[in-house]
ModelCIF file with pLDDT and N, C-alpha, C, O atoms, coordinates in Angstrom:
data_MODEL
#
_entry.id   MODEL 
#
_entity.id                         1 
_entity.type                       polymer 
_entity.pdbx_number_of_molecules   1 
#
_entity_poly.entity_id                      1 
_entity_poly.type                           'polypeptide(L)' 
_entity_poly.nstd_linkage                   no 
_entity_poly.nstd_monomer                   no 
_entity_poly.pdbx_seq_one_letter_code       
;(UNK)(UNK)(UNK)(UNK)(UNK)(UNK)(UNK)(UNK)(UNK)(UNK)(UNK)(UNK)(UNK)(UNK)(UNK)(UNK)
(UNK)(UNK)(UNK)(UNK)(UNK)(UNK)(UNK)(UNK)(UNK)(UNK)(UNK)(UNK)(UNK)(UNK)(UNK)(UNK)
(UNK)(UNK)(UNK)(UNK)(UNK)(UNK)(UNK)(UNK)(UNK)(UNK)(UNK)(UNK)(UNK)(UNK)(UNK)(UNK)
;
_entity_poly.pdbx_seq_one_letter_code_can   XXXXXXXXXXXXXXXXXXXXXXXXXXXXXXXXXXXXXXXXXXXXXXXX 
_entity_poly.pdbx_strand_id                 A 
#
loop_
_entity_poly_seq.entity_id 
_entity_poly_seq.num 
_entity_poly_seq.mon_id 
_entity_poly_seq.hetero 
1 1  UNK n 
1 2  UNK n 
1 3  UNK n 
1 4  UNK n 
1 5  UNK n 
1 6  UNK n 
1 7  UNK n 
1 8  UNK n 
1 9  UNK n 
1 10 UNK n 
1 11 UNK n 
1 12 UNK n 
1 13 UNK n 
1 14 UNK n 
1 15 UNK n 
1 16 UNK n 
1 17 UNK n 
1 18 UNK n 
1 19 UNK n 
1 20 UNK n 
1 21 UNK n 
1 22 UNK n 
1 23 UNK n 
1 24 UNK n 
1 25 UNK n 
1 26 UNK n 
1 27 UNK n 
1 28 UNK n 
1 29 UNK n 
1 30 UNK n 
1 31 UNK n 
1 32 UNK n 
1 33 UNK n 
1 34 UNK n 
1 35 UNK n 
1 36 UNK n 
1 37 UNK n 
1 38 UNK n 
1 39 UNK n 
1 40 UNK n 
1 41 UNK n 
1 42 UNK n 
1 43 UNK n 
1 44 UNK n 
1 45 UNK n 
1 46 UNK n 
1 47 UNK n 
1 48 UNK n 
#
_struct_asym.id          A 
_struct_asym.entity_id   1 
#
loop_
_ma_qa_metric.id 
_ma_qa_metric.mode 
_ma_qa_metric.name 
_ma_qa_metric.software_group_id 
_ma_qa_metric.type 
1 global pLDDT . pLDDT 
2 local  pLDDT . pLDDT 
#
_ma_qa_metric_global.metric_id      1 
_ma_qa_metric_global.metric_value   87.83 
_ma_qa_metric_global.model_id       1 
_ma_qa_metric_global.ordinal_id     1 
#
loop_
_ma_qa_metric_local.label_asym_id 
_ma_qa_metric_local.label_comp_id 
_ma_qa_metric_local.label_seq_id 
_ma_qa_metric_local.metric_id 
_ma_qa_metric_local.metric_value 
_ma_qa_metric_local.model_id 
_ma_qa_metric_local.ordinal_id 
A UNK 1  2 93.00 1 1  
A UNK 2  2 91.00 1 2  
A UNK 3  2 90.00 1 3  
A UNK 4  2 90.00 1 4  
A UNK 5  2 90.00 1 5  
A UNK 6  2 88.00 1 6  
A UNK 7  2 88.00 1 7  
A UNK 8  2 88.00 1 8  
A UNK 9  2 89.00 1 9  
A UNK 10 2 88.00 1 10 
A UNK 11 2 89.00 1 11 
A UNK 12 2 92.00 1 12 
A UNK 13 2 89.00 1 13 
A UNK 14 2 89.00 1 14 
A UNK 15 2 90.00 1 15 
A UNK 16 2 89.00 1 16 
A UNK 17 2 88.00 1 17 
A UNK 18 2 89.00 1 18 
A UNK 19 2 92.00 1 19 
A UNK 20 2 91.00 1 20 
A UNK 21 2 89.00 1 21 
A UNK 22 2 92.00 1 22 
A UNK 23 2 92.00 1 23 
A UNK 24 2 91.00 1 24 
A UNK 25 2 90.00 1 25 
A UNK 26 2 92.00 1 26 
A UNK 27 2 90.00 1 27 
A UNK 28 2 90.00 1 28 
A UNK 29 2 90.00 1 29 
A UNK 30 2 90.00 1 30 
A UNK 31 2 88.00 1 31 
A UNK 32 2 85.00 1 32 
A UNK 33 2 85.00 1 33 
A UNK 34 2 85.00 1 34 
A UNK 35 2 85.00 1 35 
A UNK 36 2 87.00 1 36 
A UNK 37 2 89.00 1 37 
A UNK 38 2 87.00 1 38 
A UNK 39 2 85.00 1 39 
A UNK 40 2 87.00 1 40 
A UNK 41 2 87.00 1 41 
A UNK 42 2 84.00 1 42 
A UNK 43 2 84.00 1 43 
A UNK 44 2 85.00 1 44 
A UNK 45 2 83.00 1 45 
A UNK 46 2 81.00 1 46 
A UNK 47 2 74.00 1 47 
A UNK 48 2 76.00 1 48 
#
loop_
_atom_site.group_PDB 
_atom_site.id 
_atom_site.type_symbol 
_atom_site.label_atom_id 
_atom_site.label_alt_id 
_atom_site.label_comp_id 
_atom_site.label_asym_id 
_atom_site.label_entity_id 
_atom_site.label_seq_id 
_atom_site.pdbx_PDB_ins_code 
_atom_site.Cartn_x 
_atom_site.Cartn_y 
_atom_site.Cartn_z 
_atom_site.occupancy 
_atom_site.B_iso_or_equiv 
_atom_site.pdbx_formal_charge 
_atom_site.auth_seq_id 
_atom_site.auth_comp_id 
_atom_site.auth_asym_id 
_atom_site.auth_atom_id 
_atom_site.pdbx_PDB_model_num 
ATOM 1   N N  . UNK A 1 1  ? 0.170   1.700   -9.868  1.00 93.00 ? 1  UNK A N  1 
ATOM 2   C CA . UNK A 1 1  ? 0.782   0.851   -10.897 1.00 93.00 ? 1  UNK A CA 1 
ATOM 3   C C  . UNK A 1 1  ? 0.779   -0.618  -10.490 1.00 93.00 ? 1  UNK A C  1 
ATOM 4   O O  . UNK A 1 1  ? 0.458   -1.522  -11.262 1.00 93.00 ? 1  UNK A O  1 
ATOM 5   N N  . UNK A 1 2  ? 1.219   -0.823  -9.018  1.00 91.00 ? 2  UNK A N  1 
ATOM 6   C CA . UNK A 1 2  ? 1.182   -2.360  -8.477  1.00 91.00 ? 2  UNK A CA 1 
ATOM 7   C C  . UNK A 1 2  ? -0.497  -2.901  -8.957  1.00 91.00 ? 2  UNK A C  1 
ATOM 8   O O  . UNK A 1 2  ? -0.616  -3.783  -9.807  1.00 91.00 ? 2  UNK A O  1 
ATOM 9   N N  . UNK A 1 3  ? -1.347  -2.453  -8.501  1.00 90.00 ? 3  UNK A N  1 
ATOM 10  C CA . UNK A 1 3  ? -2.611  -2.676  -8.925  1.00 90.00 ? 3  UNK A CA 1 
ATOM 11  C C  . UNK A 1 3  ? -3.038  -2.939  -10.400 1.00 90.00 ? 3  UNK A C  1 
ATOM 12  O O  . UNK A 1 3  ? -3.678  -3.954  -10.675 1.00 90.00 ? 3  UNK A O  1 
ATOM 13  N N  . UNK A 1 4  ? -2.643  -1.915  -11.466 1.00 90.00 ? 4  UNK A N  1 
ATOM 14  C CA . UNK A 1 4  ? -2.353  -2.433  -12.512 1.00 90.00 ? 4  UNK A CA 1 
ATOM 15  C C  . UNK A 1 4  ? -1.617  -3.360  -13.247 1.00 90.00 ? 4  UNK A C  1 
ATOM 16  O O  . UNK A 1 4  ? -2.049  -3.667  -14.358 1.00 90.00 ? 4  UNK A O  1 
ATOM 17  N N  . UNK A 1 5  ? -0.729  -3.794  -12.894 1.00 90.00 ? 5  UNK A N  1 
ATOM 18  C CA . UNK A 1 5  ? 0.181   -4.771  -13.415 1.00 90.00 ? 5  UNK A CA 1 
ATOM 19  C C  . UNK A 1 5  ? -0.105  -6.134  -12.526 1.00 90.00 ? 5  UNK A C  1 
ATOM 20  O O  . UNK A 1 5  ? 0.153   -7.239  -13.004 1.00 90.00 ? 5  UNK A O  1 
ATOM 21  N N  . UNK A 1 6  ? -0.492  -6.028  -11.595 1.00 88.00 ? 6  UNK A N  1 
ATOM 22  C CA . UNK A 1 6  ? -0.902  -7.372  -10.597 1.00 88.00 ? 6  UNK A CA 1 
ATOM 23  C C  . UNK A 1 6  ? -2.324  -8.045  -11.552 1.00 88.00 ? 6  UNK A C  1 
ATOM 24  O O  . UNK A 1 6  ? -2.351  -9.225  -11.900 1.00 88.00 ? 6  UNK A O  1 
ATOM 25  N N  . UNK A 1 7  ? -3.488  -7.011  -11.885 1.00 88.00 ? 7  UNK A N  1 
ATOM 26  C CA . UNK A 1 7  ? -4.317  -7.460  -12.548 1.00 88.00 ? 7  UNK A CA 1 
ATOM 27  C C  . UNK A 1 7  ? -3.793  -7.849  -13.778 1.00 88.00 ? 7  UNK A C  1 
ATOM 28  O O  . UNK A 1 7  ? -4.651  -8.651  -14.146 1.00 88.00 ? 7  UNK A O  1 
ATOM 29  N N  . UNK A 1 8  ? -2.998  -7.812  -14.609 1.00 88.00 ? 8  UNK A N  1 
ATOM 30  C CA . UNK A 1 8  ? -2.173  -8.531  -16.146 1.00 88.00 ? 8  UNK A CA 1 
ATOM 31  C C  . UNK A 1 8  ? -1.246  -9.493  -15.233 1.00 88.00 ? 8  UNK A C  1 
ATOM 32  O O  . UNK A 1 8  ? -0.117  -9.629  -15.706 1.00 88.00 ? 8  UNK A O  1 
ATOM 33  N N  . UNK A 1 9  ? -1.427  -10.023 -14.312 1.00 89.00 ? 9  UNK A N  1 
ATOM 34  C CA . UNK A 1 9  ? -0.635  -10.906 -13.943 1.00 89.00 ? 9  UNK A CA 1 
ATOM 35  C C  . UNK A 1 9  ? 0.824   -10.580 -14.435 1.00 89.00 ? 9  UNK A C  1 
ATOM 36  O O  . UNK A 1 9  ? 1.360   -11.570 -14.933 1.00 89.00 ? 9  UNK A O  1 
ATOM 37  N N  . UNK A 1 10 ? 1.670   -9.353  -14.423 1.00 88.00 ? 10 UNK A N  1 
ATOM 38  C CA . UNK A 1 10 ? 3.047   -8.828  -14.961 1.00 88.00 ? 10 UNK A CA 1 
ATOM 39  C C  . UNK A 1 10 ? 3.564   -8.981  -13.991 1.00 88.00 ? 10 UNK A C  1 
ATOM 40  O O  . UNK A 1 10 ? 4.581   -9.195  -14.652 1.00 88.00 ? 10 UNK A O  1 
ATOM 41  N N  . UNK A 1 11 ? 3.988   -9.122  -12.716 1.00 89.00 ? 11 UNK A N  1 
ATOM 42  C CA . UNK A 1 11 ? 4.565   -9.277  -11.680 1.00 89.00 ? 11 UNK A CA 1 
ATOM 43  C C  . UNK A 1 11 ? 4.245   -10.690 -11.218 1.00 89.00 ? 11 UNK A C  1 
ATOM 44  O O  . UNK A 1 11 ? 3.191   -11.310 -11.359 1.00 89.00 ? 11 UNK A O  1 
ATOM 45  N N  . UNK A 1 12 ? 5.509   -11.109 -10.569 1.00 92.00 ? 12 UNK A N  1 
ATOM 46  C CA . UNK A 1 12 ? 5.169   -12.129 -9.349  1.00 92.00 ? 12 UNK A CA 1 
ATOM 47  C C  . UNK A 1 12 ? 4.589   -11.635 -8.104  1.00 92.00 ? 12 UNK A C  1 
ATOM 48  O O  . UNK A 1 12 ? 5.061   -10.684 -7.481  1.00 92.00 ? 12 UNK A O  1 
ATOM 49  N N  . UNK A 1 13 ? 3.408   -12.393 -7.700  1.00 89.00 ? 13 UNK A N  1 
ATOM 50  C CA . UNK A 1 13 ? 3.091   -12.177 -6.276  1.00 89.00 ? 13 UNK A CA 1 
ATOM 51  C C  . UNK A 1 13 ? 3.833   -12.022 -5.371  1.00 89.00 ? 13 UNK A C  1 
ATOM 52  O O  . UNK A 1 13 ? 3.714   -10.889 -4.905  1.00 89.00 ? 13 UNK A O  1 
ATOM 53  N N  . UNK A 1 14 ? 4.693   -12.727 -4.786  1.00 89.00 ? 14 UNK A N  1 
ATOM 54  C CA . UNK A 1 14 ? 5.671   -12.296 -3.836  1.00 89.00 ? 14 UNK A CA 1 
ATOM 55  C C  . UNK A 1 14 ? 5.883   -10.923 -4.170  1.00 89.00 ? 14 UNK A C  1 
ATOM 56  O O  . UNK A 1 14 ? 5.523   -9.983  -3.461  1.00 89.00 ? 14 UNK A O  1 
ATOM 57  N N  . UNK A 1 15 ? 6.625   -10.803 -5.541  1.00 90.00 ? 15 UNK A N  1 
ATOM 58  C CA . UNK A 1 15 ? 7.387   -9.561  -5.327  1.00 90.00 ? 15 UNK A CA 1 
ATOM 59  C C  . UNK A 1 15 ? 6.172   -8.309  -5.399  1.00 90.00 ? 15 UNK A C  1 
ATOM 60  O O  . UNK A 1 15 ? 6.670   -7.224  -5.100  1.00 90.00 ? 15 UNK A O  1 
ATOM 61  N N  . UNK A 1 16 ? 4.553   -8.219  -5.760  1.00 89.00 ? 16 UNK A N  1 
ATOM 62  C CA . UNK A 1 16 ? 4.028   -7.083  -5.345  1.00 89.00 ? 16 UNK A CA 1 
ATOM 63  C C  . UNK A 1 16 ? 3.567   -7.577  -4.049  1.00 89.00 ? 16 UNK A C  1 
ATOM 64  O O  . UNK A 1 16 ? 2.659   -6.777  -3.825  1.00 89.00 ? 16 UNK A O  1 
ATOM 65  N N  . UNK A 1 17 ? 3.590   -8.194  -3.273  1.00 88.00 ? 17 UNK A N  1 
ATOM 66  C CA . UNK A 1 17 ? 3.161   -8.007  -1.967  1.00 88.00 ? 17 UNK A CA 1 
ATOM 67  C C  . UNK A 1 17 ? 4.419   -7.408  -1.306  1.00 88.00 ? 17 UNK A C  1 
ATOM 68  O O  . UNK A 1 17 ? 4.176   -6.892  -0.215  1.00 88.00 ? 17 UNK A O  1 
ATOM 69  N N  . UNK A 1 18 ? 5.730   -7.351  -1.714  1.00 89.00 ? 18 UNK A N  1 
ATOM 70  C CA . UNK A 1 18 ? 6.920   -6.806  -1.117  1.00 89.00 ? 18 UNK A CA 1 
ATOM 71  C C  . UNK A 1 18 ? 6.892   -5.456  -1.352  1.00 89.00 ? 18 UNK A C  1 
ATOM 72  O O  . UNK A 1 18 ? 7.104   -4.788  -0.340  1.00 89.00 ? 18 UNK A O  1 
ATOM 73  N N  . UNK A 1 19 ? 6.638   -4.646  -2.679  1.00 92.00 ? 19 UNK A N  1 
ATOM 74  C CA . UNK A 1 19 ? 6.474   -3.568  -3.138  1.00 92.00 ? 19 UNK A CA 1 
ATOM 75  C C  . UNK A 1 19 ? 5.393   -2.843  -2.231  1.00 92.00 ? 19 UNK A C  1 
ATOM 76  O O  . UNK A 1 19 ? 5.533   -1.789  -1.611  1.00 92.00 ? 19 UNK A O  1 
ATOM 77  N N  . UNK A 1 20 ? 4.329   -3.629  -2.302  1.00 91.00 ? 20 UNK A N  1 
ATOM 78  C CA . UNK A 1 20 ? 2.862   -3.155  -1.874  1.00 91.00 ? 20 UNK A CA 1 
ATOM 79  C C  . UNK A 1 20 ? 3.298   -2.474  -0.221  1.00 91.00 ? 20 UNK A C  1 
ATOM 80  O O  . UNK A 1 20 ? 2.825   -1.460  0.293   1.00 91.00 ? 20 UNK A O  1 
ATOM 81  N N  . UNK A 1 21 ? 4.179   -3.264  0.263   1.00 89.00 ? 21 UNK A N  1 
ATOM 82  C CA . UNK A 1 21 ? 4.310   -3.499  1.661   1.00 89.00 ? 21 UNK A CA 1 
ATOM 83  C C  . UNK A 1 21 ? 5.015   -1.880  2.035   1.00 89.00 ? 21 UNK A C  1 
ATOM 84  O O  . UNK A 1 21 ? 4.511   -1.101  2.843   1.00 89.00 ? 21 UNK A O  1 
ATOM 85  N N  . UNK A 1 22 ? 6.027   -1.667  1.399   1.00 92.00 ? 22 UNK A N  1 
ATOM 86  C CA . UNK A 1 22 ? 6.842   -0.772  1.229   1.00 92.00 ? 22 UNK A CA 1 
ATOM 87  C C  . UNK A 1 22 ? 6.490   0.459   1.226   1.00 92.00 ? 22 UNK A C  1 
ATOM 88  O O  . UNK A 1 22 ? 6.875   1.386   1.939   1.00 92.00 ? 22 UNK A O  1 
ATOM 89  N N  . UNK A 1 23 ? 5.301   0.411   -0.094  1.00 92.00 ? 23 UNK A N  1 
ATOM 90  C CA . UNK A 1 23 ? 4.906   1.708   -0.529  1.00 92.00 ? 23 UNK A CA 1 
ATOM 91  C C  . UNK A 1 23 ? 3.583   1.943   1.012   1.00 92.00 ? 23 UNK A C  1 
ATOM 92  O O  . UNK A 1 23 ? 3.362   2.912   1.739   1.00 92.00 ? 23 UNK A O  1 
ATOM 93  N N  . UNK A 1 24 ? 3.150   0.937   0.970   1.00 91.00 ? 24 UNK A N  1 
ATOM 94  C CA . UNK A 1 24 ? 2.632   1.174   2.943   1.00 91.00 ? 24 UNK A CA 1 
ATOM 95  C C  . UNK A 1 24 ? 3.376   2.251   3.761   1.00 91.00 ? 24 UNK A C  1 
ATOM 96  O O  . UNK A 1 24 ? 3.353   3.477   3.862   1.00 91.00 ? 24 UNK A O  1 
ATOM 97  N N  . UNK A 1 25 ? 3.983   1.310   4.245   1.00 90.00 ? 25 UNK A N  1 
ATOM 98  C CA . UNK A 1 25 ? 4.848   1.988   5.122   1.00 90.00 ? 25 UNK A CA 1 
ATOM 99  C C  . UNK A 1 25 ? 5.495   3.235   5.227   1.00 90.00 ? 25 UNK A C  1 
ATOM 100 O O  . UNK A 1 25 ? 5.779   3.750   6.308   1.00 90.00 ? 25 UNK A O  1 
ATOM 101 N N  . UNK A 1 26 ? 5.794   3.859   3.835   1.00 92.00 ? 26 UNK A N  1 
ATOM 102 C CA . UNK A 1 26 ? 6.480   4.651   3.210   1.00 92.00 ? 26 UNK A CA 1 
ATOM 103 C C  . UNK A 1 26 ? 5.520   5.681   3.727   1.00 92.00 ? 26 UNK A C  1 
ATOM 104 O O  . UNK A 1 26 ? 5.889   6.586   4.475   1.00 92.00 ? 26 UNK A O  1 
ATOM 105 N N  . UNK A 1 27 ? 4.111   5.510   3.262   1.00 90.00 ? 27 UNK A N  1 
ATOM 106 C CA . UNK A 1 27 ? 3.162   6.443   3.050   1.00 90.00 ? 27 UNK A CA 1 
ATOM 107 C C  . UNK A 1 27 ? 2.452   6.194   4.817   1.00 90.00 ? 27 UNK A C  1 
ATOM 108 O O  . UNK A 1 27 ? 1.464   6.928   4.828   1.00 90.00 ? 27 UNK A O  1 
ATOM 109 N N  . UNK A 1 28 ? 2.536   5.644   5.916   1.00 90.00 ? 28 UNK A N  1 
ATOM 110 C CA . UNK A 1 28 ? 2.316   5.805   7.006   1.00 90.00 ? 28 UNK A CA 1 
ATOM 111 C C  . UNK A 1 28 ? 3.556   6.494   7.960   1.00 90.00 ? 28 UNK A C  1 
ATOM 112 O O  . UNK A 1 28 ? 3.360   7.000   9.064   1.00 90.00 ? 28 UNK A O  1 
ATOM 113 N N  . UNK A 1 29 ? 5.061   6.379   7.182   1.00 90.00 ? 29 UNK A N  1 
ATOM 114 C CA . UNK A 1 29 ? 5.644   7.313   7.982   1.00 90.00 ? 29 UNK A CA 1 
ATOM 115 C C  . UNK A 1 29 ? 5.759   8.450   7.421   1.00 90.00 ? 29 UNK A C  1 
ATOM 116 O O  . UNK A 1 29 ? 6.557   9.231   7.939   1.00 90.00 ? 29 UNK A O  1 
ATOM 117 N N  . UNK A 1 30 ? 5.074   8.849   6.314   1.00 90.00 ? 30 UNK A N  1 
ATOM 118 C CA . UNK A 1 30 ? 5.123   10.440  5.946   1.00 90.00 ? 30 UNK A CA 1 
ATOM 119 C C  . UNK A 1 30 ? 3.332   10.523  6.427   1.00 90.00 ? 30 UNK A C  1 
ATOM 120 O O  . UNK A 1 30 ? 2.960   11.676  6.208   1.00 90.00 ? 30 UNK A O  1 
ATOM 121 N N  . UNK A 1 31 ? 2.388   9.825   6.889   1.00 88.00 ? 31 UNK A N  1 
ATOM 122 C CA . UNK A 1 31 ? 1.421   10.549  7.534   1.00 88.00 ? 31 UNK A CA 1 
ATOM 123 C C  . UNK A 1 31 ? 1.596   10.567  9.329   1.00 88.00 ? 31 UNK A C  1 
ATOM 124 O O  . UNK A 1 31 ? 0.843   11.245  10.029  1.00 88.00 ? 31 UNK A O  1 
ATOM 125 N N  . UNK A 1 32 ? 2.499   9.871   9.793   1.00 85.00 ? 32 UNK A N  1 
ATOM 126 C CA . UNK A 1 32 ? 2.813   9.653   11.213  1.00 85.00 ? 32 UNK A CA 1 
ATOM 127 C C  . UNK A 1 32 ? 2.460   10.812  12.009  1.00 85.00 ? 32 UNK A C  1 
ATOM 128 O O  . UNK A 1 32 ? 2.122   10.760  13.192  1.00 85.00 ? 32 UNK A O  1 
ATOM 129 N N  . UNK A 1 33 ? 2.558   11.913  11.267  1.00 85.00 ? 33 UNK A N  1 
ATOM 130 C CA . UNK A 1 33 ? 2.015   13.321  12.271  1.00 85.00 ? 33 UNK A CA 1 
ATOM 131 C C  . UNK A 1 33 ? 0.942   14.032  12.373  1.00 85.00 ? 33 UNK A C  1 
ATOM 132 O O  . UNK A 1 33 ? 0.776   15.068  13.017  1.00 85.00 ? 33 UNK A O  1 
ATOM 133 N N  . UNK A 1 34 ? 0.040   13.317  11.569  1.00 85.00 ? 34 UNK A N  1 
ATOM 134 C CA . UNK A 1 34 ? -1.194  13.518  11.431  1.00 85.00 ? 34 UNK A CA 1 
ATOM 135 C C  . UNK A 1 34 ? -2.613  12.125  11.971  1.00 85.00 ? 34 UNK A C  1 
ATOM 136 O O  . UNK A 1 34 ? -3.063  11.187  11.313  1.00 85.00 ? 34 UNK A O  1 
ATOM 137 N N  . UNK A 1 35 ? -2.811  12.408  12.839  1.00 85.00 ? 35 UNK A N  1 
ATOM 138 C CA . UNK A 1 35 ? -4.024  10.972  13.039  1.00 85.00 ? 35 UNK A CA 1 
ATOM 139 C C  . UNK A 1 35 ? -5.019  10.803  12.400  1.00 85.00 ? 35 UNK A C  1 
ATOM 140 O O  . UNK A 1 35 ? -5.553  9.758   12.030  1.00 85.00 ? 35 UNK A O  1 
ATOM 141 N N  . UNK A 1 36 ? -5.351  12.068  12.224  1.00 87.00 ? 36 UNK A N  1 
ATOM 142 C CA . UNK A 1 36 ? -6.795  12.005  11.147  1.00 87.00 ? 36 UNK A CA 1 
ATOM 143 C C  . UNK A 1 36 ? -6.395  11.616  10.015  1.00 87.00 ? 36 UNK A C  1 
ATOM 144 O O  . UNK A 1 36 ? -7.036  10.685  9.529   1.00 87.00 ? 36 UNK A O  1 
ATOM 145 N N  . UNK A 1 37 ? -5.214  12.177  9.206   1.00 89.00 ? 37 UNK A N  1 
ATOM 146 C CA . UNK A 1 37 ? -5.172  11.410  7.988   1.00 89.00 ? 37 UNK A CA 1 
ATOM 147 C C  . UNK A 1 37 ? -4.792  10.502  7.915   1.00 89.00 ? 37 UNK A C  1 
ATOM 148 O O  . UNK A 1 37 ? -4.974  9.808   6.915   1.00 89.00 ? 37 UNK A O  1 
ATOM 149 N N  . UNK A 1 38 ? -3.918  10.014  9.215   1.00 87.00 ? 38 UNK A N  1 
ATOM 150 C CA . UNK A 1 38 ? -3.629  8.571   8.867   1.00 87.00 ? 38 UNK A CA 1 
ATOM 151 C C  . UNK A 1 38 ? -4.738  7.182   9.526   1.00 87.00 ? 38 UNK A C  1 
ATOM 152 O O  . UNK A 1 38 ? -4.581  5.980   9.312   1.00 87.00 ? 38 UNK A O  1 
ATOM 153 N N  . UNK A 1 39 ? -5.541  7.664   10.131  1.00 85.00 ? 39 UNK A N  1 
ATOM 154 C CA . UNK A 1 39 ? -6.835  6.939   10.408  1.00 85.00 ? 39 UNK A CA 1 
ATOM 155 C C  . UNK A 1 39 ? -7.509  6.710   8.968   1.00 85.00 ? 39 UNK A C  1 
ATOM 156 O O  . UNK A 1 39 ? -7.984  5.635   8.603   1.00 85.00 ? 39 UNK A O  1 
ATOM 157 N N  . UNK A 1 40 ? -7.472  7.986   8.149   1.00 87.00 ? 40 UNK A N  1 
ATOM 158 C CA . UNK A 1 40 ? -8.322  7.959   7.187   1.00 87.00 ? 40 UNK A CA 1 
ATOM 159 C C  . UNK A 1 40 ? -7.526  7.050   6.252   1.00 87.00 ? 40 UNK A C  1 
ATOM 160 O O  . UNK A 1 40 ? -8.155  6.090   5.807   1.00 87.00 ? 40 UNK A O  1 
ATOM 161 N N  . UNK A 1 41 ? -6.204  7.190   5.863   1.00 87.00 ? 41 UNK A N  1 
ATOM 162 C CA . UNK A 1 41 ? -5.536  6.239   4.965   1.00 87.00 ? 41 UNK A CA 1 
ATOM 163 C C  . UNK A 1 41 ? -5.698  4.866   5.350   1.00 87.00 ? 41 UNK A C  1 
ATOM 164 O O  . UNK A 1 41 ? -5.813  4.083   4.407   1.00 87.00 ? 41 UNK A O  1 
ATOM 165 N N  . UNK A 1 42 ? -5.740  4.316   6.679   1.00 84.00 ? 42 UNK A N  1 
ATOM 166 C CA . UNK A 1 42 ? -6.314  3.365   6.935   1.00 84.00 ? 42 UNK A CA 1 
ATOM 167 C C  . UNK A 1 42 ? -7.444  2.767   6.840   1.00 84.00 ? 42 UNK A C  1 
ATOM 168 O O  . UNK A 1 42 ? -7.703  1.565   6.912   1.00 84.00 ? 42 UNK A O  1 
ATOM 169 N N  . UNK A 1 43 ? -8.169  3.745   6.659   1.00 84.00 ? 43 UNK A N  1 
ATOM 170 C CA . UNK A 1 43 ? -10.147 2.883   6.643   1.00 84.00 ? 43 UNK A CA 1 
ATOM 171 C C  . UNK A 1 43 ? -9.941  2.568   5.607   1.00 84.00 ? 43 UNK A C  1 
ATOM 172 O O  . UNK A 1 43 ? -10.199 1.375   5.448   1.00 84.00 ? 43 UNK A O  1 
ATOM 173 N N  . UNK A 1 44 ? -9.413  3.282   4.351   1.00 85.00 ? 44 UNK A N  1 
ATOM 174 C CA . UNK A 1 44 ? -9.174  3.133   2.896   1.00 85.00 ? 44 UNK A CA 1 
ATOM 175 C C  . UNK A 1 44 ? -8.364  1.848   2.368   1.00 85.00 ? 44 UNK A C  1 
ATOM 176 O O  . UNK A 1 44 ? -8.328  1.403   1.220   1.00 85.00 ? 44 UNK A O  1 
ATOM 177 N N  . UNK A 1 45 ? -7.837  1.458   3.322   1.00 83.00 ? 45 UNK A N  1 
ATOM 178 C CA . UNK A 1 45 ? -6.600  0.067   3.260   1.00 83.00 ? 45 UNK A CA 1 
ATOM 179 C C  . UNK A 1 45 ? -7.020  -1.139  3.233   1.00 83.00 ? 45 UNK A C  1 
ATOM 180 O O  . UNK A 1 45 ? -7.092  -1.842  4.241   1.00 83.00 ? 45 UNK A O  1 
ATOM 181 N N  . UNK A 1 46 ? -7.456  -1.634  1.667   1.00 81.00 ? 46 UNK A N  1 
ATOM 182 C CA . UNK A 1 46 ? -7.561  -3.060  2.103   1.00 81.00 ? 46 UNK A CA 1 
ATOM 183 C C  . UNK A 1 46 ? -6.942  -4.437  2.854   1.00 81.00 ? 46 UNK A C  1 
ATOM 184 O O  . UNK A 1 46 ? -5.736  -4.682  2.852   1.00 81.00 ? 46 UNK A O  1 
ATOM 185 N N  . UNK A 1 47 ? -7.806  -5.173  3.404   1.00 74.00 ? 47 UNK A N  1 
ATOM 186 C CA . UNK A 1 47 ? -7.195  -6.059  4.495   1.00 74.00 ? 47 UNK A CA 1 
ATOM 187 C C  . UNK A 1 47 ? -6.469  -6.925  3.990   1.00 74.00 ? 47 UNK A C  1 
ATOM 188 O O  . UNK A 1 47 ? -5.886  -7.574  4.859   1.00 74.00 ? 47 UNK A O  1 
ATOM 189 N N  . UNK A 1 48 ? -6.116  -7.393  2.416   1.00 76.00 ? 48 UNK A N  1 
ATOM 190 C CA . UNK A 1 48 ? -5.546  -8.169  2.328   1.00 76.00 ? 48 UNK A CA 1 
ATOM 191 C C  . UNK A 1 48 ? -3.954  -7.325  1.884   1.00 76.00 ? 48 UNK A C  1 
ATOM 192 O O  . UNK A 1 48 ? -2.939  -7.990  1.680   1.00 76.00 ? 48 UNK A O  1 
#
């Protein structure tokens, strides 16, 4: 959804890079027990 609404310019930047950040994290400590998938969620992660 951040992706969608960032492209209609519907959000402020700040606030989806705060969201964006979140839903990160969120989703690296529910893969934390796995390396392979979380290697793989990473190759997938853009750098910006």
């Amino acid at each position: 959804l951040l992706r969608q609404l960032d492209k209609r310019d519907a959000l402020p930047p700040e606030l989806v890079r705060g969201v964006r950040a979140k839903a990160h994290l969120a989703n690296i400590e529910r893969l934390a027990g796995d390396a392979a998938q979380l290697a793989a969620y990473l190759r997938q992660l853009p750098d910006d």
